[in-house]
Structures are given as structure tokens and as C-alpha cells.
PDB file of N, CA and C in Angstrom:
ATOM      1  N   UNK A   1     123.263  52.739  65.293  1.00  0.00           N
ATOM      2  CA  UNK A   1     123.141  54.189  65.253  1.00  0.00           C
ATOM      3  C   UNK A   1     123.590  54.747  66.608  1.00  0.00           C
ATOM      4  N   UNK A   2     124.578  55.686  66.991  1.00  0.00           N
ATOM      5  CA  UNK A   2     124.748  56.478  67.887  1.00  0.00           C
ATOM      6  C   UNK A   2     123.627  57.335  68.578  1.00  0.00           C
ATOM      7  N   UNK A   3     123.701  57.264  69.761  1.00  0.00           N
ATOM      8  CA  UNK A   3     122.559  57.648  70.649  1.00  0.00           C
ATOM      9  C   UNK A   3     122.588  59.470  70.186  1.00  0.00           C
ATOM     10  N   UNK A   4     123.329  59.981  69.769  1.00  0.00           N
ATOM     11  CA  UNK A   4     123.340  61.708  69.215  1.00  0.00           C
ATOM     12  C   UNK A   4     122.549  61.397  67.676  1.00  0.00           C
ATOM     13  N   UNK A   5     122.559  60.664  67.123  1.00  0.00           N
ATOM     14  CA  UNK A   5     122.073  60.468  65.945  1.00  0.00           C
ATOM     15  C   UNK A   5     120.482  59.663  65.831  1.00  0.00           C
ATOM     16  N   UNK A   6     120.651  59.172  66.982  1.00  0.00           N
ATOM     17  CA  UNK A   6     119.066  58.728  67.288  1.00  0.00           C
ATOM     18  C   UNK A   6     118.044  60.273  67.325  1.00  0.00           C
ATOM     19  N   UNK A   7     118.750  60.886  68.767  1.00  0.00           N
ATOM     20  CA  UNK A   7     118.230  61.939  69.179  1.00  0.00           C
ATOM     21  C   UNK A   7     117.898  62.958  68.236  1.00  0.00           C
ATOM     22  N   UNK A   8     119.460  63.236  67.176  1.00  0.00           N
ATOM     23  CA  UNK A   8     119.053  64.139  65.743  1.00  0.00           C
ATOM     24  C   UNK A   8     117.679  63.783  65.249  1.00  0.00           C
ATOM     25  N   UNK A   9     117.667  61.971  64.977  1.00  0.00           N
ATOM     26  CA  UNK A   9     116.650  61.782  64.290  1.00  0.00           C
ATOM     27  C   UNK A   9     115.301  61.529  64.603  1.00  0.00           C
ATOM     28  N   UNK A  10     114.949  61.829  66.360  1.00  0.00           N
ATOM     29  CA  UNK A  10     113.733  61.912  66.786  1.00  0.00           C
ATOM     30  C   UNK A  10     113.663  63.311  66.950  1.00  0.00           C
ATOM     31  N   UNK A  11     114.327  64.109  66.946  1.00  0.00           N
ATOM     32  CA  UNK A  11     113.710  65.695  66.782  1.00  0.00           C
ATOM     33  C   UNK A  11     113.568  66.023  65.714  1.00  0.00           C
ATOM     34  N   UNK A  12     114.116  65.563  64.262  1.00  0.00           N
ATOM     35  CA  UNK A  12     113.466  65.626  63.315  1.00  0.00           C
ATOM     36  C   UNK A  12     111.682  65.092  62.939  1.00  0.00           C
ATOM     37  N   UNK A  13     111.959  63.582  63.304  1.00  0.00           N
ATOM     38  CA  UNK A  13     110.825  63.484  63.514  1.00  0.00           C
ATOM     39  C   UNK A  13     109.240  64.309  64.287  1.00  0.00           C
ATOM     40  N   UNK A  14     110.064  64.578  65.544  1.00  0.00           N
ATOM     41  CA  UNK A  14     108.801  65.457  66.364  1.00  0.00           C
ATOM     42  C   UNK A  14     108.555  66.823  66.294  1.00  0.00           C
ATOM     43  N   UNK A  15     109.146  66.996  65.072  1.00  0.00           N
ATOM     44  CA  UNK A  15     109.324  68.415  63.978  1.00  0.00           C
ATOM     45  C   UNK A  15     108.040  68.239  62.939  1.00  0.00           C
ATOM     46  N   UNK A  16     108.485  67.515  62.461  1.00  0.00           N
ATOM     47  CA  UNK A  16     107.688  66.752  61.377  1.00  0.00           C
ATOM     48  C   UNK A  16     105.971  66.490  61.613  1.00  0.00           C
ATOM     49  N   UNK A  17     106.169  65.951  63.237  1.00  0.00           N
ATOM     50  CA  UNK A  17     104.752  65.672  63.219  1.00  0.00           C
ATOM     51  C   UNK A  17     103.938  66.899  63.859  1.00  0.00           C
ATOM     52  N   UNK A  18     104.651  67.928  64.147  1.00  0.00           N
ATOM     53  CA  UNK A  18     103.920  68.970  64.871  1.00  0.00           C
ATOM     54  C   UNK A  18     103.460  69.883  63.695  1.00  0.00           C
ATOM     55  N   UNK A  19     104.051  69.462  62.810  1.00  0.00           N
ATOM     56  CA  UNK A  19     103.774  70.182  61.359  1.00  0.00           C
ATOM     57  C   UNK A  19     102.509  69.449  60.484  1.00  0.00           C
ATOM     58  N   UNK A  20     102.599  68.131  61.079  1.00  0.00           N
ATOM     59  CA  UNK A  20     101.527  67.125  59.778  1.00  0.00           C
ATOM     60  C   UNK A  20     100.294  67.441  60.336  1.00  0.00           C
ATOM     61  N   UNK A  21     100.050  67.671  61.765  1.00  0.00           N
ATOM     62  CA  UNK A  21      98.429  67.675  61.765  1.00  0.00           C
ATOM     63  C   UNK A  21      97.886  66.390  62.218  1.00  0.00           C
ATOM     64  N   UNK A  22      98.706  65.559  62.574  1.00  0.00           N
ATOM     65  CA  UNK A  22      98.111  64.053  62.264  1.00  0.00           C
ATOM     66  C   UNK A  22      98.754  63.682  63.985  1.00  0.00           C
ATOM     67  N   UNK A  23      97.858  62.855  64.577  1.00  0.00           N
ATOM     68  CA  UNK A  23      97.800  62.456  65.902  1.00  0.00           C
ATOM     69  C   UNK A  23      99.067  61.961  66.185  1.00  0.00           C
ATOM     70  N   UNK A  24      99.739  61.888  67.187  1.00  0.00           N
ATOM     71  CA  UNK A  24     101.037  60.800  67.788  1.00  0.00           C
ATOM     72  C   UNK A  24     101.117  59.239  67.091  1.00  0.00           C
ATOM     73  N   UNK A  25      99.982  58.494  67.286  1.00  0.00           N
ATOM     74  CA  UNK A  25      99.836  57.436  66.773  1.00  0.00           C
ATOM     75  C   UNK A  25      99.560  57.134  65.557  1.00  0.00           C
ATOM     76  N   UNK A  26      99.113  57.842  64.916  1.00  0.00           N
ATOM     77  CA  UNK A  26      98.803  57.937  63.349  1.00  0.00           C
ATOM     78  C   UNK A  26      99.908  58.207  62.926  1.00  0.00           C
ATOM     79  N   UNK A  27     100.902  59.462  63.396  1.00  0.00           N
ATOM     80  CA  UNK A  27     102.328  59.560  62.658  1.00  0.00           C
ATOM     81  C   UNK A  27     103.048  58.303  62.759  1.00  0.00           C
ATOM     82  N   UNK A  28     103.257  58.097  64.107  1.00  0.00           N
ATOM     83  CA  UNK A  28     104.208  56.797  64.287  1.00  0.00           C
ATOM     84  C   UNK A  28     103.639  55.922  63.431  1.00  0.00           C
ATOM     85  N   UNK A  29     102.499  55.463  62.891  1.00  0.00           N
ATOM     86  CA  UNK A  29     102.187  54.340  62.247  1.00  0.00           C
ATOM     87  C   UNK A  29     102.667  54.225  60.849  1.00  0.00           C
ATOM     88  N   UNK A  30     102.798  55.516  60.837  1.00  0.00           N
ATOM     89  CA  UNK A  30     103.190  56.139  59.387  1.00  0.00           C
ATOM     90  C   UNK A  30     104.659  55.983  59.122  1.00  0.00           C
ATOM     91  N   UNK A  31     104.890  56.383  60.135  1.00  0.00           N
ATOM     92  CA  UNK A  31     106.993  56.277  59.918  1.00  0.00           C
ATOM     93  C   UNK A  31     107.742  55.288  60.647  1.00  0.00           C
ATOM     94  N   UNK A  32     106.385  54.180  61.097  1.00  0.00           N
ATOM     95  CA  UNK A  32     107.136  52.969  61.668  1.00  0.00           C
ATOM     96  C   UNK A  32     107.613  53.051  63.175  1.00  0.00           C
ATOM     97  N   UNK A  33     107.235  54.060  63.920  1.00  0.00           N
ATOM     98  CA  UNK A  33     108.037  54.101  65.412  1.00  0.00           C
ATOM     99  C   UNK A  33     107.276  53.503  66.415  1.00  0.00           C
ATOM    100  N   UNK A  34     108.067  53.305  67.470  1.00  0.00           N
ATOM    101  CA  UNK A  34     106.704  52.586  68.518  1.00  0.00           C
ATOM    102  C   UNK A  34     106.333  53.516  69.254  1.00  0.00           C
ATOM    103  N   UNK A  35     104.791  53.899  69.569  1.00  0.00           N
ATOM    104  CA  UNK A  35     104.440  55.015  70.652  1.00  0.00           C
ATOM    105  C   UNK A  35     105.058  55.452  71.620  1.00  0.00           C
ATOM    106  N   UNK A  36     105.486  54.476  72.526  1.00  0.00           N
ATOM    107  CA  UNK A  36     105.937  54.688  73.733  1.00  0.00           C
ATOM    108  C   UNK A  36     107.446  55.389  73.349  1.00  0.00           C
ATOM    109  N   UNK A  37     108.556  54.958  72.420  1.00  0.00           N
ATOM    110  CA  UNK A  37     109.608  55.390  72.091  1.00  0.00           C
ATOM    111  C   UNK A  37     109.548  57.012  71.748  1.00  0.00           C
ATOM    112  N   UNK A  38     107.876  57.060  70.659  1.00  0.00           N
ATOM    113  CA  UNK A  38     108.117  58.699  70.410  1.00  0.00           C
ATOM    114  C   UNK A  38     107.571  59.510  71.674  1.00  0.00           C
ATOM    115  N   UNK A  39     106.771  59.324  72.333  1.00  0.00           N
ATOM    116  CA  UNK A  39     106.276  59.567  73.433  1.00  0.00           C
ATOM    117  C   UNK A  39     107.792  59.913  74.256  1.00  0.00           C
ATOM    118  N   UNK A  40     108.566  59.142  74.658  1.00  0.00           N
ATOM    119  CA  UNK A  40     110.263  59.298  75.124  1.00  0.00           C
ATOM    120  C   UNK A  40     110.898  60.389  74.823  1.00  0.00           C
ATOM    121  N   UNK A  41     110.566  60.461  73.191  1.00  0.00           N
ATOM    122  CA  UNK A  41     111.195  61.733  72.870  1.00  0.00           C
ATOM    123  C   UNK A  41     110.896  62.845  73.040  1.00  0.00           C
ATOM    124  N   UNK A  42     109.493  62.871  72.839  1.00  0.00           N
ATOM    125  CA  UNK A  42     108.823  64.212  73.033  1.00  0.00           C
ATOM    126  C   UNK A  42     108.922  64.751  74.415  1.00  0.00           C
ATOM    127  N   UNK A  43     108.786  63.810  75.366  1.00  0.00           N
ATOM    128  CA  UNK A  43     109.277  64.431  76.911  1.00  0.00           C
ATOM    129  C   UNK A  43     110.664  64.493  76.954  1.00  0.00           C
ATOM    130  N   UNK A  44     111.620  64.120  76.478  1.00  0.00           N
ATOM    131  CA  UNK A  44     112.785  64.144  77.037  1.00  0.00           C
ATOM    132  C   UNK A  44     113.384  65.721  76.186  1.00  0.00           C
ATOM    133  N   UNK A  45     112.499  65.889  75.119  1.00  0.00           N
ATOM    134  CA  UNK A  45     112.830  67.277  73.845  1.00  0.00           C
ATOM    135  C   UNK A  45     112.340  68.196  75.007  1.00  0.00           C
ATOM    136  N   UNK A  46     111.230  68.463  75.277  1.00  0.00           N
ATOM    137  CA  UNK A  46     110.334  69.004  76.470  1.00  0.00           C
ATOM    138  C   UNK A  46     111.451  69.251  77.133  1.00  0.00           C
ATOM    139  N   UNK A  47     111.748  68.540  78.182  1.00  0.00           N
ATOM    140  CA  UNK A  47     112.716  69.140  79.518  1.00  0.00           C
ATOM    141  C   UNK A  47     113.297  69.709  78.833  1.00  0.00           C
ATOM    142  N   UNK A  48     114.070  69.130  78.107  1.00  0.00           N
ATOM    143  CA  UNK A  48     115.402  69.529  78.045  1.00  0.00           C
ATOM    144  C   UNK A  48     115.042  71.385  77.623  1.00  0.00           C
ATOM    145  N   UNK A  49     114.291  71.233  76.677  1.00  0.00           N
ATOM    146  CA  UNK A  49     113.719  73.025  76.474  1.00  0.00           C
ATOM    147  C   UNK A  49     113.659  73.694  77.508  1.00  0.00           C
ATOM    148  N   UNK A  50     112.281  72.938  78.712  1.00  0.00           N
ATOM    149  CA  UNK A  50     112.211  73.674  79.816  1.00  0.00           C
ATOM    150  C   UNK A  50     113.389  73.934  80.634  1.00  0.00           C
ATOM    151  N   UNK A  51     114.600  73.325  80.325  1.00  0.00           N
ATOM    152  CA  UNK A  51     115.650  73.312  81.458  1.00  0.00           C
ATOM    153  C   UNK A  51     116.566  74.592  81.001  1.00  0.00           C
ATOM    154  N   UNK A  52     116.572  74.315  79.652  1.00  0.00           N
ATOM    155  CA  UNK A  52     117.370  75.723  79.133  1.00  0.00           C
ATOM    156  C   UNK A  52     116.614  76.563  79.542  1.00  0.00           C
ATOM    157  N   UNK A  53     115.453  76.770  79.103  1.00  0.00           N
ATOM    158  CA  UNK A  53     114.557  78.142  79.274  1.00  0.00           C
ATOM    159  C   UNK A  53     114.626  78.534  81.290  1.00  0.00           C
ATOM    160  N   UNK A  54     115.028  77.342  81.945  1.00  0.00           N
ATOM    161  CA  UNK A  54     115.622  77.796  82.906  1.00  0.00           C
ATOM    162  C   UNK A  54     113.631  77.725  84.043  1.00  0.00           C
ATOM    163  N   UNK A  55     112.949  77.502  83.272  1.00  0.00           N
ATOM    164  CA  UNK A  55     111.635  76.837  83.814  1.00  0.00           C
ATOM    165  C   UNK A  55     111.183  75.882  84.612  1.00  0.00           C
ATOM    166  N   UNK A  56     111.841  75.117  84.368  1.00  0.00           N
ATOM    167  CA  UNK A  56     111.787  73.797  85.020  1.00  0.00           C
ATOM    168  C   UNK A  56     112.212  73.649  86.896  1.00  0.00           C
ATOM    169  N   UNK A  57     113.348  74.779  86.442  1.00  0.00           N
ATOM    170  CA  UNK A  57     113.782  74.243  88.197  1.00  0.00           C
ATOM    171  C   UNK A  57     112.718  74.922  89.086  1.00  0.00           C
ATOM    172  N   UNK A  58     112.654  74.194  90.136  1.00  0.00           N
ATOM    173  CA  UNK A  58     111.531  74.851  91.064  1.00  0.00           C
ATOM    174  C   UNK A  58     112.538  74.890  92.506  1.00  0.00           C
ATOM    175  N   UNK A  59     113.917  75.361  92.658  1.00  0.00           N
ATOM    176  CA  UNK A  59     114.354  75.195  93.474  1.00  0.00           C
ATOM    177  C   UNK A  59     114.389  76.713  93.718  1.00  0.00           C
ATOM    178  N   UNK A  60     113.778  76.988  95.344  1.00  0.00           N
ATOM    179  CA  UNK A  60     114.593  78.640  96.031  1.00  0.00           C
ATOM    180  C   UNK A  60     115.684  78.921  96.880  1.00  0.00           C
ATOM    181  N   UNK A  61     115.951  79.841  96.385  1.00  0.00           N
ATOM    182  CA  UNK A  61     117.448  80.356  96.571  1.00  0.00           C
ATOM    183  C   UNK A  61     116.970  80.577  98.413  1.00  0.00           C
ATOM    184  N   UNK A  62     118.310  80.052  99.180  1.00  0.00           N
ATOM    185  CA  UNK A  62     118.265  80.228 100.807  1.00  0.00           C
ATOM    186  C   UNK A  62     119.188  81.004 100.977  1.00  0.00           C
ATOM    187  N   UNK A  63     119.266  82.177 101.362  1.00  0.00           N
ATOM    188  CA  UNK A  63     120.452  83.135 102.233  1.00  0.00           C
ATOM    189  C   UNK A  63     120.466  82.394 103.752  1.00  0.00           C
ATOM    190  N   UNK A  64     121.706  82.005 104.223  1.00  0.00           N
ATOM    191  CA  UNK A  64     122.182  81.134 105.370  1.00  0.00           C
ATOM    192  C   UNK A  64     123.036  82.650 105.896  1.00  0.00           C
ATOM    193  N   UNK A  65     122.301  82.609 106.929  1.00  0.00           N
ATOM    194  CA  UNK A  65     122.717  83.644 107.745  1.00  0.00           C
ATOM    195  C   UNK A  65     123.692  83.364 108.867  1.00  0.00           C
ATOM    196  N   UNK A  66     124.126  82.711 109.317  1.00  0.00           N
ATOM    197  CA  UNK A  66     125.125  82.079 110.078  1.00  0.00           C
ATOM    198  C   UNK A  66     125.520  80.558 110.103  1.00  0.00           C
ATOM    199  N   UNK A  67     126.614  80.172 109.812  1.00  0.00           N
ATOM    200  CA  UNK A  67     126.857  78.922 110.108  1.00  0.00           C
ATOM    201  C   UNK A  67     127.683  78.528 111.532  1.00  0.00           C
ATOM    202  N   UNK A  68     127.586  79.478 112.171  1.00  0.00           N
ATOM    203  CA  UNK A  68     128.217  79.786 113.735  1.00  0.00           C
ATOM    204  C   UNK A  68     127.388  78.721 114.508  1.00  0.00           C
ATOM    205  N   UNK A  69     128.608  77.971 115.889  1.00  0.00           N
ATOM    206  CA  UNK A  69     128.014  77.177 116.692  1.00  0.00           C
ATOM    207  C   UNK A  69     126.798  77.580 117.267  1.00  0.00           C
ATOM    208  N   UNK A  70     126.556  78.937 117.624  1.00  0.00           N
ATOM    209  CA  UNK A  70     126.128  79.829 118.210  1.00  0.00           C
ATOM    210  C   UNK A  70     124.464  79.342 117.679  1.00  0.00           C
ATOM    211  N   UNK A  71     124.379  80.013 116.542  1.00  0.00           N
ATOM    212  CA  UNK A  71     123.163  79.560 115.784  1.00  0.00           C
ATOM    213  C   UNK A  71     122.842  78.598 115.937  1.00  0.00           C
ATOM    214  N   UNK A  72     123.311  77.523 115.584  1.00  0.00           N
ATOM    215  CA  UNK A  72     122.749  75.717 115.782  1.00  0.00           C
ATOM    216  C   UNK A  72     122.150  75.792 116.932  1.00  0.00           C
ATOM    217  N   UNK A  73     123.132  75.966 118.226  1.00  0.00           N
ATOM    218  CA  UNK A  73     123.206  75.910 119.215  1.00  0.00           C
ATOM    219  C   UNK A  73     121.223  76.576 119.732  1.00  0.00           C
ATOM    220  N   UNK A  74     121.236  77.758 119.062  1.00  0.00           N
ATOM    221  CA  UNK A  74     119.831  78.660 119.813  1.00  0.00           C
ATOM    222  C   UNK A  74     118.541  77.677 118.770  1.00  0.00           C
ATOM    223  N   UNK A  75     119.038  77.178 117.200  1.00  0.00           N
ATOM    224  CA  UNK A  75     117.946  76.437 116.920  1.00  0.00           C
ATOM    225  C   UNK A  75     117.414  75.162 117.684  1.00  0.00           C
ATOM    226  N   UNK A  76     118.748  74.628 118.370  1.00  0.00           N
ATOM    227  CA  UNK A  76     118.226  73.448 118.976  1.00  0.00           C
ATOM    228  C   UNK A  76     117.533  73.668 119.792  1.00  0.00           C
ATOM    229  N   UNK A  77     118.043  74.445 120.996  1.00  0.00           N
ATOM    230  CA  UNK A  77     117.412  75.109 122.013  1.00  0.00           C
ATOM    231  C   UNK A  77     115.861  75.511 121.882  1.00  0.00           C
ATOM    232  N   UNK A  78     115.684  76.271 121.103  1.00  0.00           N
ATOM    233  CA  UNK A  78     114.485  76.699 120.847  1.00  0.00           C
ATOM    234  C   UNK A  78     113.195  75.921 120.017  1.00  0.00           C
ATOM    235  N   UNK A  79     114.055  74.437 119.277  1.00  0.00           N
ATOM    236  CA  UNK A  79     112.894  73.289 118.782  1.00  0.00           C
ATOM    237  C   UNK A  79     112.174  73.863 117.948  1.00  0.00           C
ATOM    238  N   UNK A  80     112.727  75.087 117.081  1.00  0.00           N
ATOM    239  CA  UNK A  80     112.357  75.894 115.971  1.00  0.00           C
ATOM    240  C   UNK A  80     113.123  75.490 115.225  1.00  0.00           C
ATOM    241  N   UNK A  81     112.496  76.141 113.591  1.00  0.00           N
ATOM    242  CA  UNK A  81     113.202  76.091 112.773  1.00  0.00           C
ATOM    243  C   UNK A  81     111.905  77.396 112.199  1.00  0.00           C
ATOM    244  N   UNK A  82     112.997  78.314 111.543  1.00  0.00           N
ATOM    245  CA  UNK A  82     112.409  79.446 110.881  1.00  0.00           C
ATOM    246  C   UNK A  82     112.336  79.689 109.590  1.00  0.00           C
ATOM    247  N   UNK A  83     111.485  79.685 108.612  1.00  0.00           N
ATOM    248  CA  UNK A  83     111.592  79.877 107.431  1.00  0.00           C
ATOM    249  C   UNK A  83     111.205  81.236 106.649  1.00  0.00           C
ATOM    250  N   UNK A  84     111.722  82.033 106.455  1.00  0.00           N
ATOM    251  CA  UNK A  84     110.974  83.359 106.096  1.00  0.00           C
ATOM    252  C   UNK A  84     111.206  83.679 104.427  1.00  0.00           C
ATOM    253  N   UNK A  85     110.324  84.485 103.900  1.00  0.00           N
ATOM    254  CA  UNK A  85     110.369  85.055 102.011  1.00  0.00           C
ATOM    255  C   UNK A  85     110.448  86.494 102.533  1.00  0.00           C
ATOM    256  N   UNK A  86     111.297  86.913 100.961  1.00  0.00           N
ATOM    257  CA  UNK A  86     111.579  88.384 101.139  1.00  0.00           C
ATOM    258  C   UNK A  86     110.591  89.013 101.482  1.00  0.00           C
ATOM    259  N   UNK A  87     109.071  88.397 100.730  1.00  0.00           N
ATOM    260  CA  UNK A  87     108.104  89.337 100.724  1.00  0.00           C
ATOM    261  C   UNK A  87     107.388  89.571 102.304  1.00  0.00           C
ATOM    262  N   UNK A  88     108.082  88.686 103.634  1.00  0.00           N
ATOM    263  CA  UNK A  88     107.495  89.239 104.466  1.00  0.00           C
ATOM    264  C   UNK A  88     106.841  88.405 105.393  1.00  0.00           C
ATOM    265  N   UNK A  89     106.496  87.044 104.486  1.00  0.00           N
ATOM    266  CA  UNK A  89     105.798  86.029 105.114  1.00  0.00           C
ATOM    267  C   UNK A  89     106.929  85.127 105.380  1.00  0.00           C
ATOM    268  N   UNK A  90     106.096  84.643 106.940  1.00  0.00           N
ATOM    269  CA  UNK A  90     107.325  83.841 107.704  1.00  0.00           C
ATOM    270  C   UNK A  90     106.482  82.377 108.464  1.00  0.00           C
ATOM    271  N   UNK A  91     107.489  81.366 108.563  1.00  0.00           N
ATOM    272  CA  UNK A  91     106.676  80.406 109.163  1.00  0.00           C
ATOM    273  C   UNK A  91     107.840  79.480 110.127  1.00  0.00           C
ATOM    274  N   UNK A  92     107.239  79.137 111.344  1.00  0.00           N
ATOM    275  CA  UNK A  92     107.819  79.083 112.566  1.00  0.00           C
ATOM    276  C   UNK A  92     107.251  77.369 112.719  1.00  0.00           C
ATOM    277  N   UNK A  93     108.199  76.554 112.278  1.00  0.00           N
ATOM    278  CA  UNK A  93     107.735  74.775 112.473  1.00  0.00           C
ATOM    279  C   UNK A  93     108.453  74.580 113.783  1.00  0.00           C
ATOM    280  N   UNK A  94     107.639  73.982 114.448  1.00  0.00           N
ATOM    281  CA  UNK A  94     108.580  73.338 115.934  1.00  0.00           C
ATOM    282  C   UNK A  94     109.205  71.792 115.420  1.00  0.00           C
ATOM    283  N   UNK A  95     110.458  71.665 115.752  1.00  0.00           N
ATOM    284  CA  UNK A  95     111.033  70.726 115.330  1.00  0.00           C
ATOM    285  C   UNK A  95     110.555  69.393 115.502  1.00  0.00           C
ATOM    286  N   UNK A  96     109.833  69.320 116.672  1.00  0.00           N
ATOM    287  CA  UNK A  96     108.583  68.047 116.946  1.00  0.00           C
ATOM    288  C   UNK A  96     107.471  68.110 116.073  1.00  0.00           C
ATOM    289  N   UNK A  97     107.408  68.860 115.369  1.00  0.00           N
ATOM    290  CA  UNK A  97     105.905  68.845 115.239  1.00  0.00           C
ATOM    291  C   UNK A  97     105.781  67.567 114.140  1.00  0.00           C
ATOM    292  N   UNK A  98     104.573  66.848 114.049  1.00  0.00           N
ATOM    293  CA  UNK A  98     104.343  65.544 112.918  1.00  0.00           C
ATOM    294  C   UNK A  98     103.944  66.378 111.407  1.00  0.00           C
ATOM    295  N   UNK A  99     105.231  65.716 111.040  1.00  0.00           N
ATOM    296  CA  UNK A  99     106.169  66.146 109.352  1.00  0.00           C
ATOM    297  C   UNK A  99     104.467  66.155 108.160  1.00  0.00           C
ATOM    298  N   UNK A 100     103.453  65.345 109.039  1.00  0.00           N
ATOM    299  CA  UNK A 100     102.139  65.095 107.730  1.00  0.00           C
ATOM    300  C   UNK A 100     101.453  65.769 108.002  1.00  0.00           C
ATOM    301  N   UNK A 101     101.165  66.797 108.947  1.00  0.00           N
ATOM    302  CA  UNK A 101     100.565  67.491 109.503  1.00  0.00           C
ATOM    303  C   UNK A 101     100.798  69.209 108.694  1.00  0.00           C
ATOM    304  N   UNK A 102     102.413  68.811 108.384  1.00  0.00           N
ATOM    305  CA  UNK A 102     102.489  70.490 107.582  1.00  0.00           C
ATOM    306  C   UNK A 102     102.908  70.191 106.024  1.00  0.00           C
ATOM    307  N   UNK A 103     102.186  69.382 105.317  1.00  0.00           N
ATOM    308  CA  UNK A 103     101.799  69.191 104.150  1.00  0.00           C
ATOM    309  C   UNK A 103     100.790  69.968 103.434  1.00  0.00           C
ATOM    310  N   UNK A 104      99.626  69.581 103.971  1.00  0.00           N
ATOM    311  CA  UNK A 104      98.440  70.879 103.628  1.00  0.00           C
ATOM    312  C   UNK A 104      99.143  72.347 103.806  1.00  0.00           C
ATOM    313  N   UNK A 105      99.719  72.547 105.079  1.00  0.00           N
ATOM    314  CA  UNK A 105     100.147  73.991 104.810  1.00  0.00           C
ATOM    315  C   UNK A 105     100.698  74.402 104.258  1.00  0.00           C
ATOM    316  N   UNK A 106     101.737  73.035 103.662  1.00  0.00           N
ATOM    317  CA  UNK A 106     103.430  73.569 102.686  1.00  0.00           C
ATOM    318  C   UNK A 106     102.460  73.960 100.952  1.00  0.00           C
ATOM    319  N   UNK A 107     101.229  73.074 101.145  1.00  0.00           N
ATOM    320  CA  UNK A 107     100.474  73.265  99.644  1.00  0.00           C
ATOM    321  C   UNK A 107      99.671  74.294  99.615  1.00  0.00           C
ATOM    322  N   UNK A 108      99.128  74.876 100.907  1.00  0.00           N
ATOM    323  CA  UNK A 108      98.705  75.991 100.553  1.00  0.00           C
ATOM    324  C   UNK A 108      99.588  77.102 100.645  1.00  0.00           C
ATOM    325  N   UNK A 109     100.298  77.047 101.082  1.00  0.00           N
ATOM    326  CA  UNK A 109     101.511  78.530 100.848  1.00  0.00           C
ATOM    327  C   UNK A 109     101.890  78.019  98.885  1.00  0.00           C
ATOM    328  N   UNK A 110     102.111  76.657  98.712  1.00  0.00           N
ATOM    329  CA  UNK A 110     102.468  76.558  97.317  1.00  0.00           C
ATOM    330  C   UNK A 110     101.741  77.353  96.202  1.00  0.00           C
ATOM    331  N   UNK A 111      99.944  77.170  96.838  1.00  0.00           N
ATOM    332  CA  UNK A 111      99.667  77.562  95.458  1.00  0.00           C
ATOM    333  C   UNK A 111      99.371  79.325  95.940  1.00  0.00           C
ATOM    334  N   UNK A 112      99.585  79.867  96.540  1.00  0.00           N
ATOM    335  CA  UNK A 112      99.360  81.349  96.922  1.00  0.00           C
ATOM    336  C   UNK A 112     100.910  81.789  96.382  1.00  0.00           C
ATOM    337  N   UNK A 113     101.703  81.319  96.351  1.00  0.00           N
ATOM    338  CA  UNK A 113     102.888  81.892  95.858  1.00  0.00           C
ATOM    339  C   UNK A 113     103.265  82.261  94.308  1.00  0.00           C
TER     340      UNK A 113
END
């Protein structure tokens, strides 16, 4: 079977079982599949939704304000690095500073955002 025709036929399937009412493992037992395989599908159906729906990415957009020697030049100098959001909030890492140390902070700006 062709891997497009697999895929046809596990989204049929995970059609099917969202309709029966009947647990992951109880379906598969029913139509012969191995857990872990439908389990495969159902996450890989998942992204792929979330990716269209355009959900998934968690990447932010950076406006690069100069790529001039000039610039490099004053970040090195200064052992900064500046990170700022439109909305106002800004955060100032010294280029020394120990990388495990601004974890907690990178997670609490995460979940306030």
C-alpha cells in the first residue's frame, strides 16, 4: 500500500472512531490496528491541522534594525543584547550572564504573554 493510501486510510479510520464512542483501544481491537500505529496517526492528523490552522508555530516575528558594522560593533562593546515587544516591555541580558539563570525569567515572561 502507498504511504498516501495508508494515510487516506487512517483518517478514515480516526473518523470513524471519533464517531463510535468506543475508546482508542477497543476500536483498534475491533479493526485490527496496533495502538501505537493509531496513536501515530492521530498525532500526526493533529499537527498537521494545527499547522494549517497556522497554531502550531510558536515562532516571533524580529524586526532587525540594522545589520551595519556599526551595530555589532556597539553590541559587543556594550556585552548587551536587547530584546524588546511592541507592547513596551523590554529586557536587557548581559552577554556574560549564566544562560540557566534566565530560564525562570524566559518562563515567566512566557506565561504572562
Amino acid at each position: 500500500m502507498a504511504p498516501h493510501q495508508k494515510d487516506a486510510l487512517m483518517k478514515s479510520h480516526l473518523s470513524r472512531w471519533e464517531s463510535s464512542g468506543l475508546t482508542q483501544i477497543a476500536y483498534c481491537r475491533e479493526h485490527d490496528i496496533k495502538p501505537h500505529i493509531f496513536s501515530y496517526y492521530k498525532a500526526k492528523v493533529s499537527y498537521g491541522e494545527k499547522e494549517a490552522e497556522g497554531s502550531s508555530s510558536r515562532l516571533i516575528p524580529v524586526d532587525l534594525l540594522s545589520s551595519s558594522n556599526s551595530l555589532t560593533k556597539q553590541m559587543i562593546d556594550s556585552d548587551l543584547i536587547k530584546l524588546s515587544h511592541s507592547n513596551g516591555f523590554s529586557l536587557d541580558v548581559k552577554l556574560s550572564s549564566e544562560m540557566s539563570s534566565l530560564k525562570p525569567l524566559l518562563d515567566l515572561v512566557k506565561s504572562i504573554a
